[in-house]
N, C-alpha and C. Protein backbone atom coordinates (compact mmCIF):
# COMPACT_ATOMS: atom_id res chain seq x y z
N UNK A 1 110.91 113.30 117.49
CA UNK A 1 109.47 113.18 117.50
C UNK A 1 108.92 114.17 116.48
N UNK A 2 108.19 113.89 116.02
CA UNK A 2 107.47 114.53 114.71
C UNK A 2 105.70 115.17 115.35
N UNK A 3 105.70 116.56 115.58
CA UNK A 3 104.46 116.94 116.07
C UNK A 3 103.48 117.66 114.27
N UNK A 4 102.70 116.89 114.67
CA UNK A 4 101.23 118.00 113.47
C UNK A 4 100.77 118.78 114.34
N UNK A 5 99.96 119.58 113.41
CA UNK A 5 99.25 120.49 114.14
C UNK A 5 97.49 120.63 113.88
N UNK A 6 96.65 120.68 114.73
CA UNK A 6 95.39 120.53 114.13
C UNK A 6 94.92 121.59 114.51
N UNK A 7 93.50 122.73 114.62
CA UNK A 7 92.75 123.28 114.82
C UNK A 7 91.35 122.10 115.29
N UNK A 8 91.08 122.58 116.74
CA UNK A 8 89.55 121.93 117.36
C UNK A 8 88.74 123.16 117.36
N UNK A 9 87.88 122.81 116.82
CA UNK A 9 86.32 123.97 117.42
C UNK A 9 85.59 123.21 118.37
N UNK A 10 85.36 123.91 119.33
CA UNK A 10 84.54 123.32 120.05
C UNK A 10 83.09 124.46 120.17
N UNK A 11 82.31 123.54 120.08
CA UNK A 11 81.05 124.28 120.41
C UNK A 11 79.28 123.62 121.32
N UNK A 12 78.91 124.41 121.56
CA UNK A 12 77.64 124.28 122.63
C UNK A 12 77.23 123.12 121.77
N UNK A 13 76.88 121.80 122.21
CA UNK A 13 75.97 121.10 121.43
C UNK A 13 74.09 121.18 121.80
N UNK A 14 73.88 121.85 122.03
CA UNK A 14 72.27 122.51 121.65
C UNK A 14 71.93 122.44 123.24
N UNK A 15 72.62 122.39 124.38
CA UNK A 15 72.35 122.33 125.69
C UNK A 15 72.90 120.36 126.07
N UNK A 16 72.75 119.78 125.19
CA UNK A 16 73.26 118.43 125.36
C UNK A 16 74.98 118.34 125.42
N UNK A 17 75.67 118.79 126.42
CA UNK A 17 77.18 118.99 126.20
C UNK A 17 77.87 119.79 125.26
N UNK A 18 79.01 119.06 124.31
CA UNK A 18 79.77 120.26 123.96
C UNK A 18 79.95 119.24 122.81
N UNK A 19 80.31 119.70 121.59
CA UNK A 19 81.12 119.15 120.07
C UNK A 19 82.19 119.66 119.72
N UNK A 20 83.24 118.87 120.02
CA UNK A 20 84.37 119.29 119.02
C UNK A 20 84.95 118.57 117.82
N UNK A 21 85.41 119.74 116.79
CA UNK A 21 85.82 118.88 115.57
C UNK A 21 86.96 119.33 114.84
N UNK A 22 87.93 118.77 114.43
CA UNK A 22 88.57 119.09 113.72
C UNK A 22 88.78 119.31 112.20
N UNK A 23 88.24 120.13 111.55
CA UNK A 23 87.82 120.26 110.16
C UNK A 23 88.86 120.16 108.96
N UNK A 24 90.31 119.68 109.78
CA UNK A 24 91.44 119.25 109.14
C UNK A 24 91.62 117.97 108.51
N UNK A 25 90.57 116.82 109.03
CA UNK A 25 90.88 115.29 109.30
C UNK A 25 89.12 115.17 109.25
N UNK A 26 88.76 114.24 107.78
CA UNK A 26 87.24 114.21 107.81
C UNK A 26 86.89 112.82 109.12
N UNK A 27 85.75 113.07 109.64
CA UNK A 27 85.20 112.17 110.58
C UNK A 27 85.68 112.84 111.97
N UNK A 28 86.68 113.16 112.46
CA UNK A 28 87.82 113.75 113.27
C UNK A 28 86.36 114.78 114.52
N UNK A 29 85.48 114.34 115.07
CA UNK A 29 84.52 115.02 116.07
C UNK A 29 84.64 114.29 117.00
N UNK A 30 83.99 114.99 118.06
CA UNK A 30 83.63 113.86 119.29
C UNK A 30 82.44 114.87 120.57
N UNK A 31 81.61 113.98 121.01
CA UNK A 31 81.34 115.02 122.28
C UNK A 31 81.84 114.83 123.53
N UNK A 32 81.48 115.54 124.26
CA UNK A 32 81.77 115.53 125.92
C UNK A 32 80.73 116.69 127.14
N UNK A 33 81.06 115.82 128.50
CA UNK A 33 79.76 116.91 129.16
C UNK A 33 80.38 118.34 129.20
N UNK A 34 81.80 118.46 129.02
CA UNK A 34 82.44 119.92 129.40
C UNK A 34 83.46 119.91 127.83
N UNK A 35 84.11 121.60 127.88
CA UNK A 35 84.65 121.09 126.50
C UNK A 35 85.92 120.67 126.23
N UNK A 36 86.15 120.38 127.94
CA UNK A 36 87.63 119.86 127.95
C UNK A 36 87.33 117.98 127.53
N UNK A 37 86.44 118.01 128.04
CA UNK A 37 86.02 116.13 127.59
C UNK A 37 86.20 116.29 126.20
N UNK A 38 85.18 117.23 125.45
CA UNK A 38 85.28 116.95 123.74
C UNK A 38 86.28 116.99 123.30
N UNK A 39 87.15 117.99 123.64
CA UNK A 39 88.57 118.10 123.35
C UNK A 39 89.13 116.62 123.09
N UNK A 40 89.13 116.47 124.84
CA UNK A 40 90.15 115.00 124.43
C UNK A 40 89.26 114.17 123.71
N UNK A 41 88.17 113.83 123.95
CA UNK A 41 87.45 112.72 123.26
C UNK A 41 88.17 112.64 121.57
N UNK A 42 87.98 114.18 121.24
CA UNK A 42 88.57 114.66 119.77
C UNK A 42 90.06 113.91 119.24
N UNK A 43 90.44 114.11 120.24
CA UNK A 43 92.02 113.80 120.40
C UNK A 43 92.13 112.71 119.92
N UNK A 44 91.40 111.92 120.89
CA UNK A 44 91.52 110.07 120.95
C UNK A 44 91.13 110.09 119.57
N UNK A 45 89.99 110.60 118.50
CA UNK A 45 89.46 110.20 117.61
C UNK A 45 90.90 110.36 116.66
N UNK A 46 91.25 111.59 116.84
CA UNK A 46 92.49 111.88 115.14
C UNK A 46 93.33 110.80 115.57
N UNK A 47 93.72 110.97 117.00
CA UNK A 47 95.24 109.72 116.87
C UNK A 47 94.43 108.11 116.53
N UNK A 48 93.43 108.19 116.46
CA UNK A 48 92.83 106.68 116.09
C UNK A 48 92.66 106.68 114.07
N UNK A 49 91.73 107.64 114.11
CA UNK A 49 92.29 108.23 112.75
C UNK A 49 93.95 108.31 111.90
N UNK A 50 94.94 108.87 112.41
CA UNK A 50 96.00 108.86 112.04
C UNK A 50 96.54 107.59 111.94
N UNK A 51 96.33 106.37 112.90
CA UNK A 51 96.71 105.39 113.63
C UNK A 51 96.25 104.52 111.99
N UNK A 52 95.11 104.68 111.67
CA UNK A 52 94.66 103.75 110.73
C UNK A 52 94.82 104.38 109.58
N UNK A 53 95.64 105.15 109.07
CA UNK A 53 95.61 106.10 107.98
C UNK A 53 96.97 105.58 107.30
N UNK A 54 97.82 105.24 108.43
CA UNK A 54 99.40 105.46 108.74
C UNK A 54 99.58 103.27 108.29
N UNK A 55 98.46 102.61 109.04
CA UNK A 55 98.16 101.15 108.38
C UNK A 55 97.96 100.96 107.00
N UNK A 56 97.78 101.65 106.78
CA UNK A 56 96.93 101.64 105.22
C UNK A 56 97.76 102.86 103.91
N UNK A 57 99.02 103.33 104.69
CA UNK A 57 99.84 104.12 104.25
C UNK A 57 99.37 105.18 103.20
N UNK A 58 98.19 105.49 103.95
CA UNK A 58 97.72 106.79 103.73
C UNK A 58 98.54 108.03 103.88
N UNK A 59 98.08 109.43 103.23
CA UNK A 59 98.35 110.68 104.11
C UNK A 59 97.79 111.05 104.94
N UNK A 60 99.14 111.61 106.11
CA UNK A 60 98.03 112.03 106.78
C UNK A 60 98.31 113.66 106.88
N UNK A 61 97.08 114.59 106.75
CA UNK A 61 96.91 115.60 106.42
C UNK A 61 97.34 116.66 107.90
N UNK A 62 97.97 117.61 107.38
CA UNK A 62 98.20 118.46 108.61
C UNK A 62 98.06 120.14 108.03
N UNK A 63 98.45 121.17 109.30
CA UNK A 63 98.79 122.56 108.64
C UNK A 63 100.17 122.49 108.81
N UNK A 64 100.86 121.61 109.47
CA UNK A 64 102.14 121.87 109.77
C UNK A 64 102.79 120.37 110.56
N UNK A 65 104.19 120.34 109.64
CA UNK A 65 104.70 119.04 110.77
C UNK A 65 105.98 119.54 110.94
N UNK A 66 106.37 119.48 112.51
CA UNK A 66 107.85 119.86 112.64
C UNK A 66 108.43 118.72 113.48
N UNK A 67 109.40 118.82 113.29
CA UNK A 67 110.21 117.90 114.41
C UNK A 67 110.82 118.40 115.78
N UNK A 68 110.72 117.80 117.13
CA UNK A 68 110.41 118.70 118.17
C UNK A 68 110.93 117.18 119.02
N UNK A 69 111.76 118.24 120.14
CA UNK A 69 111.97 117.05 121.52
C UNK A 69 111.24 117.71 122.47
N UNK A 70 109.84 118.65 122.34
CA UNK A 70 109.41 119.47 123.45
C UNK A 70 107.92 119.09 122.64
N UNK A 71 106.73 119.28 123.61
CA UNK A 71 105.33 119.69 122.91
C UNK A 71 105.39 120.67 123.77
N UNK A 72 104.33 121.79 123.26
CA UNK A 72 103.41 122.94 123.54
C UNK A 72 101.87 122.71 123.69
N UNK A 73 101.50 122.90 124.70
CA UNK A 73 100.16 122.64 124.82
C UNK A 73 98.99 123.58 124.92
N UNK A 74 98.17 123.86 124.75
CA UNK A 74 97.52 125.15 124.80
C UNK A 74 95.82 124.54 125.41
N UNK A 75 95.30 125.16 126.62
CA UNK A 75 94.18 124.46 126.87
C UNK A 75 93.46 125.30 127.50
N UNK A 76 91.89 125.47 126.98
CA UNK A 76 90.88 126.06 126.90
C UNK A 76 90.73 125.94 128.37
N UNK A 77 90.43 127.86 129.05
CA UNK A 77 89.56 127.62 130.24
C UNK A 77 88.05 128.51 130.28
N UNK A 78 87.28 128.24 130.89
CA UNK A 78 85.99 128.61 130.82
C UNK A 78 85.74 130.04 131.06
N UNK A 79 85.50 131.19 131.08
CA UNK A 79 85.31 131.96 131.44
C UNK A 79 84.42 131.88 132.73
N UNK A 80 85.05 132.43 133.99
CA UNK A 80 84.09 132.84 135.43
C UNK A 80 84.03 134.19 135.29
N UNK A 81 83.63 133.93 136.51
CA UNK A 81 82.46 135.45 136.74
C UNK A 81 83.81 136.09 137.89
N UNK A 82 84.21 137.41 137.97
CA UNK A 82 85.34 137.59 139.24
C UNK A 82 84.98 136.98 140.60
N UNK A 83 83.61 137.01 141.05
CA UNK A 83 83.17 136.42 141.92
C UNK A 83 84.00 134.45 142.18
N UNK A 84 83.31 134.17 140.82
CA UNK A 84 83.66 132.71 141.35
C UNK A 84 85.14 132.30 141.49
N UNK A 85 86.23 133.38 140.82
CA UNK A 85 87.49 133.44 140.20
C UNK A 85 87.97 133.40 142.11
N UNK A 86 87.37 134.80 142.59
CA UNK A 86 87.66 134.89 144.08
C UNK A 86 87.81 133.71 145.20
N UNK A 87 86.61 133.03 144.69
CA UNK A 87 86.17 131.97 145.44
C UNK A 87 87.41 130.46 145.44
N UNK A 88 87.80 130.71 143.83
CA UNK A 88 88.26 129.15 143.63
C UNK A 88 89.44 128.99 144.50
């Protein structure tokens, strides 16, 4: 299996949910109500992106491609308050 690697920003979209984008892959954004939604929403967009890049035997642009029988996943959690941390 062949993994890329992307960078997501995610950020406040002005009180209307959250934007994330990947500034690796043009078009490559998405929103969501939390920023784990944008995230994936994001997700769905590059592999749809890649998906039609890869038809059309495009490049497709990365910082890094390795070959891997494992993924690594890394996923954003929100900052609480110790209070609510106690609670959960």
């Amino acid at each position: 299996m062949k993994i890329a690697n992307f960078d997501i920003t995610v950020q406040d979209n002005e009180g209307d949910g959250y934007l994330a984008r990947c500034d690796d892959i043009q078009g490559a954004f998405a929103e969501g109500e939390t920023p784990e939604d944008a995230i994936a929403n994001c997700i769905s967009v590059i592999d749809m992106i890649i998906a039609y890049r890869r038809e059309r035997n495009e490049q497709i642009p990365s910082k890094e491609q390795i070959e891997t029988e494992s993924v690594s996943v890394s996923i954003p959690v929100l900052a609480i308050s110790p209070e609510e941390f106690e609670n959960a």
